[in-house]
Protein backbone atom coordinates (compact mmCIF):
# COMPACT_ATOMS: atom_id res chain seq x y z
CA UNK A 1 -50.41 -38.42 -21.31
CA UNK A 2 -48.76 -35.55 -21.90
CA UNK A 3 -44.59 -36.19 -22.31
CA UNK A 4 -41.64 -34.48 -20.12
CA UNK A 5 -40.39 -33.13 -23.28
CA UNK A 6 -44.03 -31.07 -23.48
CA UNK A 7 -44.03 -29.84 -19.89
CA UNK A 8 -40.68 -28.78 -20.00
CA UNK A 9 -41.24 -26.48 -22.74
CA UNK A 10 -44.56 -25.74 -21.33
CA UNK A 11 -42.20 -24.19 -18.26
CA UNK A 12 -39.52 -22.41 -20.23
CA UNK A 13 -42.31 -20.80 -22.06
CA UNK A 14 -44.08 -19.42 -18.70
CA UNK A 15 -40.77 -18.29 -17.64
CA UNK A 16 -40.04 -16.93 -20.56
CA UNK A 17 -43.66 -14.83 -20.56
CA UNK A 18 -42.67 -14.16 -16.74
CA UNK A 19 -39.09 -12.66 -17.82
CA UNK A 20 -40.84 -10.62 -20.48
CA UNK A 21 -43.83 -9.32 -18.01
CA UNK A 22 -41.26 -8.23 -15.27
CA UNK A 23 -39.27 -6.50 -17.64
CA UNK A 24 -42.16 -4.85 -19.33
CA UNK A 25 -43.02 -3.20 -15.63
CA UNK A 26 -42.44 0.06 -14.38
CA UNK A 27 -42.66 1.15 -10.82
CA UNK A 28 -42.03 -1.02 -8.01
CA UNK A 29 -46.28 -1.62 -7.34
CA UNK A 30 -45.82 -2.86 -11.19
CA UNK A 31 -43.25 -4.76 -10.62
CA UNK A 32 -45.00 -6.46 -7.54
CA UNK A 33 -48.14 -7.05 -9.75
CA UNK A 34 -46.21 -8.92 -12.25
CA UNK A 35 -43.91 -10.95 -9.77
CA UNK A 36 -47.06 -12.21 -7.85
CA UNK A 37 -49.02 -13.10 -11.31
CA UNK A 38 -45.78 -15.21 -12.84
CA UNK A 39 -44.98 -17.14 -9.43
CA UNK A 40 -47.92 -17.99 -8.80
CA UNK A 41 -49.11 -19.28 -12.36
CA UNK A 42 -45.52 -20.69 -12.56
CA UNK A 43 -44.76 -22.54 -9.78
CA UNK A 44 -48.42 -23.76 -8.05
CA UNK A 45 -48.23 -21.93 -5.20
CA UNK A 46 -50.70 -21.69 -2.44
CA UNK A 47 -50.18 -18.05 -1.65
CA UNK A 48 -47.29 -15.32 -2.31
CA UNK A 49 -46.76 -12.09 -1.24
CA UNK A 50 -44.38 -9.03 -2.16
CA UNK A 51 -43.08 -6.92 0.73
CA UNK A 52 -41.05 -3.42 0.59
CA UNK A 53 -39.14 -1.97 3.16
CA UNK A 54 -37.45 1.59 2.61
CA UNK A 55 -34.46 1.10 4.36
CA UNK A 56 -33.28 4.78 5.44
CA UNK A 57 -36.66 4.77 7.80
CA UNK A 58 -37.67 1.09 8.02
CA UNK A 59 -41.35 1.57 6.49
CA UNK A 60 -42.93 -0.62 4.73
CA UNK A 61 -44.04 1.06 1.63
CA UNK A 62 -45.62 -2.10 -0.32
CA UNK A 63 -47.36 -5.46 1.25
CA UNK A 64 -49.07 -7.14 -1.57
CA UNK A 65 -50.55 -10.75 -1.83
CA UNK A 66 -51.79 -13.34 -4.40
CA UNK A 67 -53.72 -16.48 -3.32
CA UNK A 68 -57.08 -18.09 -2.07
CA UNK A 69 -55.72 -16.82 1.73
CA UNK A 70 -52.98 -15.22 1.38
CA UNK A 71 -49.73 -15.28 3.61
CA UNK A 72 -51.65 -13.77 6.16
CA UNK A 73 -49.17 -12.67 8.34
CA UNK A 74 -50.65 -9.28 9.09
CA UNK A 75 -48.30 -6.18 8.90
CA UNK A 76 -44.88 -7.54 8.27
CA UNK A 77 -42.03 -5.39 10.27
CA UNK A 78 -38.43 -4.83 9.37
CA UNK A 79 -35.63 -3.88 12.16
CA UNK A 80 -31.97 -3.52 12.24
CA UNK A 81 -29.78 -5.17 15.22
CA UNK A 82 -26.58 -5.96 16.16
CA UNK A 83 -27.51 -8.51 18.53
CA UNK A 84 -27.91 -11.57 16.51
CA UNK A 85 -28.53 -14.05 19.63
CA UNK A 86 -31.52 -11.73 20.62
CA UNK A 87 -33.04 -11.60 17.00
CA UNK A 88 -33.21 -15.97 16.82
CA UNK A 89 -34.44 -15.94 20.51
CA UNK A 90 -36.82 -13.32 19.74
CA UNK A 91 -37.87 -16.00 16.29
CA UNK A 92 -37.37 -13.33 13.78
CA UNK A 93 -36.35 -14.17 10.29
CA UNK A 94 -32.76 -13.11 9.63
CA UNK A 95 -32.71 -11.98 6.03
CA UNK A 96 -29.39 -10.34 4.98
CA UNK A 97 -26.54 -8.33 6.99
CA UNK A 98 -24.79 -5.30 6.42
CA UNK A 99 -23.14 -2.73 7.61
CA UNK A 100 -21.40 0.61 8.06
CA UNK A 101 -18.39 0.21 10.22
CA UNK A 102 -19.86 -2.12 12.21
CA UNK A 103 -22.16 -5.41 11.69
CA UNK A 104 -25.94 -5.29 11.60
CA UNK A 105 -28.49 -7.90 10.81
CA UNK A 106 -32.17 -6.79 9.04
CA UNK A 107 -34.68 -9.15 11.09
CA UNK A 108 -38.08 -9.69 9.83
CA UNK A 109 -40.82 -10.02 11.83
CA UNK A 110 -43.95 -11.47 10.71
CA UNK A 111 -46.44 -10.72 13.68
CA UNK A 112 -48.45 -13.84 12.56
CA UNK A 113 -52.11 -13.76 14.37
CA UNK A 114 -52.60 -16.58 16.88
CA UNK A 115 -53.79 -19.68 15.36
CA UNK A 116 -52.53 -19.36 12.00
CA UNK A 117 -51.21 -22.59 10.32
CA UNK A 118 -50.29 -21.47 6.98
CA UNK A 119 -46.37 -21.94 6.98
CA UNK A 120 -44.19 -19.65 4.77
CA UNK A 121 -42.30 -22.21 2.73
CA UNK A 122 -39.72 -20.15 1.29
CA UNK A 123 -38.71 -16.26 2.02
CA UNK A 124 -36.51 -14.42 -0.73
CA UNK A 125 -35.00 -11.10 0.12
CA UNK A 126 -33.45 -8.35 -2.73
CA UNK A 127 -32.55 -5.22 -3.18
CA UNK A 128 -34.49 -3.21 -5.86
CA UNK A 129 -32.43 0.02 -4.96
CA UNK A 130 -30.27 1.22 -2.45
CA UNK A 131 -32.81 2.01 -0.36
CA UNK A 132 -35.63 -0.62 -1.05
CA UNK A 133 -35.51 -4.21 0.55
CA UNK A 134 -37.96 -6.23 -1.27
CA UNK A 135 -38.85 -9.46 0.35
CA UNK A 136 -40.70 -12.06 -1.41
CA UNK A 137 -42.60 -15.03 0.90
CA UNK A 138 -44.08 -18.14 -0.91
CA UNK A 139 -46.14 -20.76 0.60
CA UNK A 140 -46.17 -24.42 0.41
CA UNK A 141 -47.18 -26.09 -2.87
CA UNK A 142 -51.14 -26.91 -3.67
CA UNK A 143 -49.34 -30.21 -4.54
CA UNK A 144 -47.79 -30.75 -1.37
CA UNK A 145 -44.45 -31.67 -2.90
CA UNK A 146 -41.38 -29.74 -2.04
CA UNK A 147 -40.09 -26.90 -4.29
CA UNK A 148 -37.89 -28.68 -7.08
CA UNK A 149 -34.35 -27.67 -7.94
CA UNK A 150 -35.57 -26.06 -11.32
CA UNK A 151 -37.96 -24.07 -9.29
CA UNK A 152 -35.82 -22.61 -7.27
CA UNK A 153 -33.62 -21.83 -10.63
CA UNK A 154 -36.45 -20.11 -11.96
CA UNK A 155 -37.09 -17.82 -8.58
CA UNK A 156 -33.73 -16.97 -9.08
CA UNK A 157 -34.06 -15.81 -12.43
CA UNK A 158 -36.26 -13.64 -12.24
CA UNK A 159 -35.54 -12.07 -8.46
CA UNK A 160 -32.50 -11.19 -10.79
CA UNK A 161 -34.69 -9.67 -13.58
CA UNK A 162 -36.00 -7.85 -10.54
CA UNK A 163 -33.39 -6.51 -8.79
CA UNK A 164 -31.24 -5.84 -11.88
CA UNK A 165 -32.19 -2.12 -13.06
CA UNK A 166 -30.56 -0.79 -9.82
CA UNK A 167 -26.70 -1.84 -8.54
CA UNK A 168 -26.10 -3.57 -5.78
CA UNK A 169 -26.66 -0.62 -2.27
CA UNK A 170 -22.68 -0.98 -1.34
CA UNK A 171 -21.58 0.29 -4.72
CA UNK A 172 -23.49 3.18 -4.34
CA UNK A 173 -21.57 6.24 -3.60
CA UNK A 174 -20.12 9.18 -3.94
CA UNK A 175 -17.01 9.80 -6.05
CA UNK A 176 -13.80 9.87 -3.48
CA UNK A 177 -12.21 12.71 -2.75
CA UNK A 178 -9.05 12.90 -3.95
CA UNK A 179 -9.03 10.29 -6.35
CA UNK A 180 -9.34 11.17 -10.31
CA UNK A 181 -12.44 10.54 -12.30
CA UNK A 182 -10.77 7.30 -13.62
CA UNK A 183 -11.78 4.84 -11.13
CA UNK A 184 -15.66 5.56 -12.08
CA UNK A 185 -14.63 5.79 -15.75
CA UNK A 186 -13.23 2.18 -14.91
CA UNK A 187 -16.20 1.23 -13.10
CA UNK A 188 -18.41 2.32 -15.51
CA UNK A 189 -16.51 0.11 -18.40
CA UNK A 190 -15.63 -2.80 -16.57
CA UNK A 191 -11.84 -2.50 -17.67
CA UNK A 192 -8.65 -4.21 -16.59
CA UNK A 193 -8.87 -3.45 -12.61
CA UNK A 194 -4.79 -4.32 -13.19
CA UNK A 195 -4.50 -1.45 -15.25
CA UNK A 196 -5.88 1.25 -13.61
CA UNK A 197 -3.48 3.91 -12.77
CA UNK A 198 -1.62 6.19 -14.50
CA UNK A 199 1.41 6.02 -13.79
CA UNK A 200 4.26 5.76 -16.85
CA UNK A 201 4.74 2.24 -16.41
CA UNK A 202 0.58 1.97 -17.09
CA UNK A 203 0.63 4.01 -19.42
CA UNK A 204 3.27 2.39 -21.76
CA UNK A 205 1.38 -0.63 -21.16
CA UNK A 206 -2.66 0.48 -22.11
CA UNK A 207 -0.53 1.83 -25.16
CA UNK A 208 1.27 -1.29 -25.75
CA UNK A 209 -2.20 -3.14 -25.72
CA UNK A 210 -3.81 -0.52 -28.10
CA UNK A 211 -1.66 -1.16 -30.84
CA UNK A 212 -1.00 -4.96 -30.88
CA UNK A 213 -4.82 -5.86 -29.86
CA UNK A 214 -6.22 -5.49 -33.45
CA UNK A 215 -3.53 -7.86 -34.91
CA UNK A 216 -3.15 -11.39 -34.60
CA UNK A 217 0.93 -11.24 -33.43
CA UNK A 218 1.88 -13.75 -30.40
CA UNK A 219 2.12 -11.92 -26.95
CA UNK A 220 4.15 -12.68 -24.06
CA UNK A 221 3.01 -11.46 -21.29
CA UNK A 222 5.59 -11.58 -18.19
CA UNK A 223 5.85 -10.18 -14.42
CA UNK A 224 6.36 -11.70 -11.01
CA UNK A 225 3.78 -13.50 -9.01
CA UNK A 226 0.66 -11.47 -9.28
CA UNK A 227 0.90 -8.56 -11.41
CA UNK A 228 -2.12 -9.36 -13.22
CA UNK A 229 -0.73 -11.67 -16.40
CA UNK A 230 -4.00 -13.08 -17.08
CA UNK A 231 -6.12 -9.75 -16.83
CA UNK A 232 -3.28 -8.40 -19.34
CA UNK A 233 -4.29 -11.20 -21.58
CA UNK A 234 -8.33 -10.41 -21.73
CA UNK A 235 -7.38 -6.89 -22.08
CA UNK A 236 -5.76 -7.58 -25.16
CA UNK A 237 -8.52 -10.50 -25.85
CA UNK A 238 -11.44 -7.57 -25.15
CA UNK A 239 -9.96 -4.96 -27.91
CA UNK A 240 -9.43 -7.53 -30.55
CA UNK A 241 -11.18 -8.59 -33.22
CA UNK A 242 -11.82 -12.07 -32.17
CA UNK A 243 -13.57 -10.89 -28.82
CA UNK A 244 -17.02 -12.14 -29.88
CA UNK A 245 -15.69 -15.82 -28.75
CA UNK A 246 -14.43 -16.55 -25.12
CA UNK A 247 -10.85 -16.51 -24.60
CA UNK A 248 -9.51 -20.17 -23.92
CA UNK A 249 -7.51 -20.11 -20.64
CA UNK A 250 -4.87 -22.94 -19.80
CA UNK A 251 -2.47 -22.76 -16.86
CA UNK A 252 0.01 -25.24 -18.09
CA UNK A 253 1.80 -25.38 -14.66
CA UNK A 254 -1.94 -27.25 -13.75
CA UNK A 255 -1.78 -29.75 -16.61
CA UNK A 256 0.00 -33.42 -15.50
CA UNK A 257 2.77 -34.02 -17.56
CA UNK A 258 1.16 -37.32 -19.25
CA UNK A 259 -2.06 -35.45 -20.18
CA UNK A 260 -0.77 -32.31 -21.29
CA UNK A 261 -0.53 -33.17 -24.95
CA UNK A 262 -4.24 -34.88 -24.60
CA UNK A 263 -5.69 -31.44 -23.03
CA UNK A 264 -4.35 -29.42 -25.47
CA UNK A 265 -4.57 -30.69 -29.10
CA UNK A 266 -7.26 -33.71 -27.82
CA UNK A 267 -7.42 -37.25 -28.25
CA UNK A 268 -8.68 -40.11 -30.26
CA UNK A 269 -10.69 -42.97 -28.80
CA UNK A 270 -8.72 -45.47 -27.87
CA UNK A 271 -5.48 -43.74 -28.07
CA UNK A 272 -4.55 -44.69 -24.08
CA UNK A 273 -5.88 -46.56 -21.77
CA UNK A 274 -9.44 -44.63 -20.45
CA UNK A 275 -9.68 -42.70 -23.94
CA UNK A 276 -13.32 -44.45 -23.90
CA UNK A 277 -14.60 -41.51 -26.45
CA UNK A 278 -13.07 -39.36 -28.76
CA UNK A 279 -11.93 -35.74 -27.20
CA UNK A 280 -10.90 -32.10 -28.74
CA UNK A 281 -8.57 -30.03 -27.23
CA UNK A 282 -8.13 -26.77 -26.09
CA UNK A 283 -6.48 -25.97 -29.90
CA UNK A 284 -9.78 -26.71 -31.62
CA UNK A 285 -12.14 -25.13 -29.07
CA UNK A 286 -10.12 -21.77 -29.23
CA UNK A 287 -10.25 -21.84 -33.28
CA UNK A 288 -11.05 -17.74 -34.21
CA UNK A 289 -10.33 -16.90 -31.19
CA UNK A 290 -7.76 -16.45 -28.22
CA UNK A 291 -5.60 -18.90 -26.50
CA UNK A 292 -3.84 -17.51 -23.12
CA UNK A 293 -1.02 -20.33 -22.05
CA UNK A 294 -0.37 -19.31 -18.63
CA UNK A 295 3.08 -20.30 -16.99
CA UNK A 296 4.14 -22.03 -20.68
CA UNK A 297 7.43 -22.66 -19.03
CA UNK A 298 6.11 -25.23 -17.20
CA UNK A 299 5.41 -27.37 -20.01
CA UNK A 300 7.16 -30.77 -21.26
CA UNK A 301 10.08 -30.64 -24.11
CA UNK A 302 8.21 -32.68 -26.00
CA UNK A 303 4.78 -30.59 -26.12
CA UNK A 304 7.26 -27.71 -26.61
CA UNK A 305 8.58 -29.24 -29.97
CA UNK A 306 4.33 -29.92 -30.58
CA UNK A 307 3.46 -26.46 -29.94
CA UNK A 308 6.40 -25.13 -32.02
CA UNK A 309 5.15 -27.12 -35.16
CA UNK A 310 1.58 -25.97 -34.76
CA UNK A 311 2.94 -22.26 -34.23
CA UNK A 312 4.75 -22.47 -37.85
CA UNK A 313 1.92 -24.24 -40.26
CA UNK A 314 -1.36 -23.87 -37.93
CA UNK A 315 -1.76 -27.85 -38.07
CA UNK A 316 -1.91 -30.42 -35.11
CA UNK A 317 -3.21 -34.01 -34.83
CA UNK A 318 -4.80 -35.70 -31.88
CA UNK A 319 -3.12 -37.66 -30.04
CA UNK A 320 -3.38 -41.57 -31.38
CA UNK A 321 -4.65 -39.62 -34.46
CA UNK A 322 -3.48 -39.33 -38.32
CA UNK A 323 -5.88 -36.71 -39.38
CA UNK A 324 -4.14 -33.07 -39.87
CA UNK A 325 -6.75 -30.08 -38.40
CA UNK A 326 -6.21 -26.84 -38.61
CA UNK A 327 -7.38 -23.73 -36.25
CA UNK A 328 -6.90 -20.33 -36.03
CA UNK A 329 -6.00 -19.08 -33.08
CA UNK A 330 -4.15 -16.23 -31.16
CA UNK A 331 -1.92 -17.03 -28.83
CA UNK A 332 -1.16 -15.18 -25.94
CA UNK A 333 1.34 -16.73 -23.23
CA UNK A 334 2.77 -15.92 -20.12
CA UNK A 335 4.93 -16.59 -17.56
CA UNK A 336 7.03 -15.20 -14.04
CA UNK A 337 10.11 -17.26 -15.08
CA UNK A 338 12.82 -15.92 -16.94
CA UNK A 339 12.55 -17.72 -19.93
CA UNK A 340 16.60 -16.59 -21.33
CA UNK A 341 17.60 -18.41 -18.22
CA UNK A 342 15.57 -21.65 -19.35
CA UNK A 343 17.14 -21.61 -22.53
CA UNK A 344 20.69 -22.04 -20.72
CA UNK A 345 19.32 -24.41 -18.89
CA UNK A 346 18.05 -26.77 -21.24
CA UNK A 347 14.25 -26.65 -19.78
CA UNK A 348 12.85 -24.42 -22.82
CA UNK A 349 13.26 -24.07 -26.42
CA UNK A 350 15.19 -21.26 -28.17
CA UNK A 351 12.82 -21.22 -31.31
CA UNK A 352 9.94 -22.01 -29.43
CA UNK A 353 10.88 -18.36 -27.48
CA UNK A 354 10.99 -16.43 -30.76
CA UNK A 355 7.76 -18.13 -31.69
CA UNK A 356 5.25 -16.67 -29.10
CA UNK A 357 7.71 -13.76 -28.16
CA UNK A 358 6.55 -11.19 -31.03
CA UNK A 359 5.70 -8.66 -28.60
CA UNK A 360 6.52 -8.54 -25.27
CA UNK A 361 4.69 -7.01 -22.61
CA UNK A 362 6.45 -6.79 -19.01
CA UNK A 363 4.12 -5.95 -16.15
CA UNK A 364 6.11 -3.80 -13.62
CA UNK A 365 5.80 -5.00 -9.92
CA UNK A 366 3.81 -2.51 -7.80
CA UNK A 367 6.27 -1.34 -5.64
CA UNK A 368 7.73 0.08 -9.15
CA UNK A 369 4.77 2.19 -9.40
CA UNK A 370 3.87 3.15 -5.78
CA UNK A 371 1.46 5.76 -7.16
CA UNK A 372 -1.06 3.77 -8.39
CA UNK A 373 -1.96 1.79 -4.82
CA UNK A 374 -4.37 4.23 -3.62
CA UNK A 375 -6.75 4.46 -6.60
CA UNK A 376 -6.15 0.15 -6.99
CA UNK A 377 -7.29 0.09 -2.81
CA UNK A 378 -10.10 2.13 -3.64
CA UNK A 379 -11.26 0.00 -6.54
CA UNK A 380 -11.42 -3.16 -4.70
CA UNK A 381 -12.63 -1.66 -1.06
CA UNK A 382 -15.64 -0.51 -3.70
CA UNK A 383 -15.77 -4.05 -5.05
CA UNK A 384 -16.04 -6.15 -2.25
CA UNK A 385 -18.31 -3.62 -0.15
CA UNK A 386 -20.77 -4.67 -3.02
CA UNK A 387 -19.76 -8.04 -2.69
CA UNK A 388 -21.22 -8.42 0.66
CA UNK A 389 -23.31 -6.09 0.68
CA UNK A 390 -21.57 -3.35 2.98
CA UNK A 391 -21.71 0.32 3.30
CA UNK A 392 -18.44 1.81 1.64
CA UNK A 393 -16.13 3.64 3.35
CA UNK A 394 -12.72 5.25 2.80
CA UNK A 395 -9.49 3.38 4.10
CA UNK A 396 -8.50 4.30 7.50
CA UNK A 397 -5.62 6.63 7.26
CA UNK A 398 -3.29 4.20 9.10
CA UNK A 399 -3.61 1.99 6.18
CA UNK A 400 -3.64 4.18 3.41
CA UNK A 401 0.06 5.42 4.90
CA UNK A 402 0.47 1.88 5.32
CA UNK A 403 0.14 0.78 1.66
CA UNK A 404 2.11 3.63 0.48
CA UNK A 405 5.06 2.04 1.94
CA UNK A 406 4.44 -1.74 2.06
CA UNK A 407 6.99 -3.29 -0.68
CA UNK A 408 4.00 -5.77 -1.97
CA UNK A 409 5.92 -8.99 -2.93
CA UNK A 410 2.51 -11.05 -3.71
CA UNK A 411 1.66 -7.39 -6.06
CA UNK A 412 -1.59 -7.28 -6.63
CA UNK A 413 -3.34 -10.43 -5.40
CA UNK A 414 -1.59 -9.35 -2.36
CA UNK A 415 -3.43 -6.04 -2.21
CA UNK A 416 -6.44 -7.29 -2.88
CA UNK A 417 -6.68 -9.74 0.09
CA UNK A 418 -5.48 -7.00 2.46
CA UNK A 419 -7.98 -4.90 1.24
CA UNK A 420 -10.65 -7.57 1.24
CA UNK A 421 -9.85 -8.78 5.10
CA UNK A 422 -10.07 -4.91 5.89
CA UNK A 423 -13.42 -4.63 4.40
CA UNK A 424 -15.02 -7.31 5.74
CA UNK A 425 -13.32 -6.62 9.18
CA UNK A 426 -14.38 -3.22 9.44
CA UNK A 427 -11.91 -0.89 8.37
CA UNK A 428 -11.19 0.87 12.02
CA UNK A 429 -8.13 0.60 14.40
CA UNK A 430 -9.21 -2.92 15.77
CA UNK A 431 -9.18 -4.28 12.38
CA UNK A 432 -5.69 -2.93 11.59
CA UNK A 433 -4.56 -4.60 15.03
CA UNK A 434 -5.71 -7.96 13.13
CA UNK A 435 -3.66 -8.06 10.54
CA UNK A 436 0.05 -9.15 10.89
CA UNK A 437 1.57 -7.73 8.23
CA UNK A 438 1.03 -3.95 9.17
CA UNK A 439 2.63 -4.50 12.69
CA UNK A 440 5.62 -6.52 10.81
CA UNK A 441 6.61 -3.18 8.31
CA UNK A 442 9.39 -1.77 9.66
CA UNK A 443 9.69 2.16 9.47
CA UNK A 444 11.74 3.84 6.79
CA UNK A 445 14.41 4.81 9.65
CA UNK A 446 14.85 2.12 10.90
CA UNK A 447 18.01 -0.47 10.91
CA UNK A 448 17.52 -3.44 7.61
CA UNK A 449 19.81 -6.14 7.39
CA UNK A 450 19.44 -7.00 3.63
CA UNK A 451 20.40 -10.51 1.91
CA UNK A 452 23.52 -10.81 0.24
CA UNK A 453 22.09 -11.37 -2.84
CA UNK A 454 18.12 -12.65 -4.38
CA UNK A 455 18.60 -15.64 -4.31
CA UNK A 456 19.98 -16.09 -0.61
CA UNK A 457 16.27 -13.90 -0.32
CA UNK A 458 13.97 -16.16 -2.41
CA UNK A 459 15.92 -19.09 -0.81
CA UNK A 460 15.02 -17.54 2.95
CA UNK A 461 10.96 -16.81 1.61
CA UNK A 462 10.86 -19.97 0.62
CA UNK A 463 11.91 -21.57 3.51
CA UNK A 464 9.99 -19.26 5.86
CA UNK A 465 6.03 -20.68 4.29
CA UNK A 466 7.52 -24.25 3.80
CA UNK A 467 7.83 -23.88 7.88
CA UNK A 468 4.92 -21.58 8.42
CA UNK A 469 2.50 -24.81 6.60
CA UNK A 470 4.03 -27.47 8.19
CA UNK A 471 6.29 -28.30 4.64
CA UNK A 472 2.75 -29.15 2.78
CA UNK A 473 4.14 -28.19 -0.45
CA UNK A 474 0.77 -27.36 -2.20
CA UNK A 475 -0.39 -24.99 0.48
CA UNK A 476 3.16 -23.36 0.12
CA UNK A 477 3.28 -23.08 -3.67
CA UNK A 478 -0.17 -21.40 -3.50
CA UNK A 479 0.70 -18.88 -0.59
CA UNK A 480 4.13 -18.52 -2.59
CA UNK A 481 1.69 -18.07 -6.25
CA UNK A 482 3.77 -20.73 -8.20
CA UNK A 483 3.37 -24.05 -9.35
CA UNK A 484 4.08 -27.08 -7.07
CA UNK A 485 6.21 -28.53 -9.69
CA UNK A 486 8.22 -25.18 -9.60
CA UNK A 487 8.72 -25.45 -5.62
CA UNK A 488 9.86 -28.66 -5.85
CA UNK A 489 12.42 -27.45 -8.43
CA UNK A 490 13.40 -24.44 -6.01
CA UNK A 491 13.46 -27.00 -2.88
CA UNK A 492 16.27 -29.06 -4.86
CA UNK A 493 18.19 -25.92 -6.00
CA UNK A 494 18.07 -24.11 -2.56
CA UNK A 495 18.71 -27.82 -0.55
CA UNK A 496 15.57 -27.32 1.24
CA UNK A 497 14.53 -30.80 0.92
């Protein structure tokens, strides 16, 4: 009897032959060939077939089949509607949606003959280009047995394979007009998406990141709420030298005050209660490589004076552990708390500043660099058009002018969900009416009443979401982009409780 151990390699090897003969194909009738040869030697099938629809005239250019019958389902048909009540009535297949302004569903339509009792067991639709909806249709098992978790892994592998020497249709498109070359250059590269721009306050900072990246010198990275700390941090990650290893991310304001020691420099078994097995930390798994602290003002006094003696020798022990390790690692912190201010306070260490504060780098809000919004809008409407798979378009004026004159106090993460909900909405006049926050900017004549001072306007913010959630303090602190730890502190300090 042969073991599980033996079939399972027995399967990674046919996919592994079906990766190479997909890749090794040229031509979509090539590609077909192959796709219909691996699935059904791979996964038992009693029939597949490979269907192509161009999608500028709705032909189908390729029908292909593999089995003893076949999915015999005559001349498949592919339409567009808007009507997506009509297309289920009508028992079409809905395979994806898209759109260009306005929502529209491709339908399939099988036009089985009467009589036929083969049932298509699964239907997988892709794009192979912009213009080319490939659909494959598998039918049930010769076993009889459902299609396994591992074999729909594998489909999905290689539709990928399949699909991936063209991009996705949305991203497809013609450089904007009036917008510099940099936004394909970025596109092109996959670069920081926070630092595209070119602005001064961009520019000092791409410099900034040029010349510390190679070294190993401690960064702190600082900004409000949004500016893009963490893409800042894999920037600098990306040009080092260490950037064949994965940067180690750890938002401190996440860790629980009682396991943040465990998290970071690991455990022993049997140093608490529930330390069943011995555990590393985030220090040893980022060893020749990159550790980003995000929000390290949020951590403990005593992990502080931990971290501090680690930062001057490059030794740590577990905790409930007498062994000294070592690792090398470069740390990278940040944090949208004023850290001098801390100090006073008592609530962060003076040396433990100087330690990770080598260089610097302050991210400028973006209403500091007002410049930069269009090409950023642009970026993301391009990004999420892909994302589900919709026809690109321009910003509507209205919100262009719009962003050029919104004040942004969630920065970017605020942009990009305004430009996301005006993507997926549609991008016209109706879609502007949606969204609250253009009909709540005031014009640059009219009357402001402004706080006395920032605090009395951080303390109004603050207590504007605590009512708009219903005081649920973690919805608030994620609206707000801080820790809930640091609203509770602001709740005490303002007398919101």
């Amino acid at each position: 009897m042969e073991s599980p151990s033996c079939k399972n390699s027995a399967f990674v090897a046919g996919l592994a032959d079906a990766a190479e003969e997909i890749c090794a194909a040229e031509g979509l009738a090539a590609i077909a060939a192959a796709a219909l040869h691996s699935l059904s030697r791979l996964l038992a099938c009693s029939a597949v077939s490979f269907s192509a629809f161009d999608l500028r005239t709705l032909d189908l250019v390729l029908d292909e089949h593999r089995g003893p019958d076949g999915i015999d389902h005559g001349a498949p048909r592919l339409e567009r509607s808007r009507n997506l009540a009509a297309c289920l009535e009508a028992g079409a297949q809905l395979l994806t949606l898209t759109g260009n302004g306005e929502r529209e569903y491709f339908v399939l339509y099988e036009n089985r003959p009467a009589g036929l009792c083969r049932e298509c067991e699964l239907r997988l639709p892709f794009f192979r280009d912009p213009d080319t909806l490939c659909v494959i249709s598998l039918g049930k098992k010769e076993s009889g047995m459902d299609y396994s978790s591992d074999e729909i892994d594998v489909l999905r592998v290689l539709i990928a394979l399949m699909g991936a020497s063209s991009p996705s249709p949305a991203a497809v498109g013609e450089p904007c007009a009036g917008l510099p070359d940099e936004l394909a250059s970025y596109q092109r590269r996959g670069s920081c998406a926070c630092l595209l721009g070119s602005s001064p306050q961009l520019l000092g900072i791409k410099e900034k990141i040029a010349c510390i990246a190679p070294t190993d010198a401690s960064v702190l990275v600082t900004g409000e709420s949004g500016t893009g700390k963490e893409l800042v941090a894999r920037a600098i990650h990306q040009q080092s030298r260490r950037c064949g290893r994965d940067m180690v991310v750890v938002n401190c304001a996440a860790l629980p005050e009682q396991l943040a020691e465990s998290e970071l420099f690991g455990h022993e078994r049997g140093a608490f209660t529930g330390a069943l097995t011995m555990k590393k930390g985030k220090f040893e798994f980022a060893d020749q490589s990159s550790l980003f602290l995000d929000e390290i003002g949020d951590l403990s006094p005593a992990v502080q004076a931990k971290l501090l003696r680690f930062l001057q020798d490059g030794v740590f022990q577990r905790v409930g552990g007498s062994q000294n390790l070592r690792s090398r690692i470069r740390l990278i912190s940040a944090t949208n708390r004023d850290l001098l201010y801390a100090i006073a306070d008592g609530a962060f260490r003076q040396d433990l500043y100087y330690r990770i504060n080598v260089v610097q780098i302050e991210l400028p809000p973006l209403r500091e660099h007002p410049e930069d919004i269009p090409l950023l809008a642009e970026y993301y409407a391009r990004q999420f058009a892909g994302k589900y798979r919709l026809a690109h378009q321009r910003l509507h004026p209205d919100i262009d002018d719009w962003l050029r004159s919104y004040s942004f106090p969630g920065n970017v993460r605020e942009l990009i969900n305004i430009v996301e909900r005006m993507v997926i909405l549609g991008n016209g006049p109706a879609a502007i009416a949606t969204l609250p926050c253009i009909g709540a900017v005031a014009s640059p004549d009219s009357p402001r009443h402004l706080p006395q001072s920032l605090e009395i306007l951080e303390r109004e913010h603050i207590q504007a979401i605590l009512k708009e959630t219903g005081c649920n303090k973690s919805a608030a602190a994620r609206i707000l982009g801080i820790a809930r730890k640091t609203l509770r502190e602001k709740m005490v300090k303002y007398h919101l409780q």
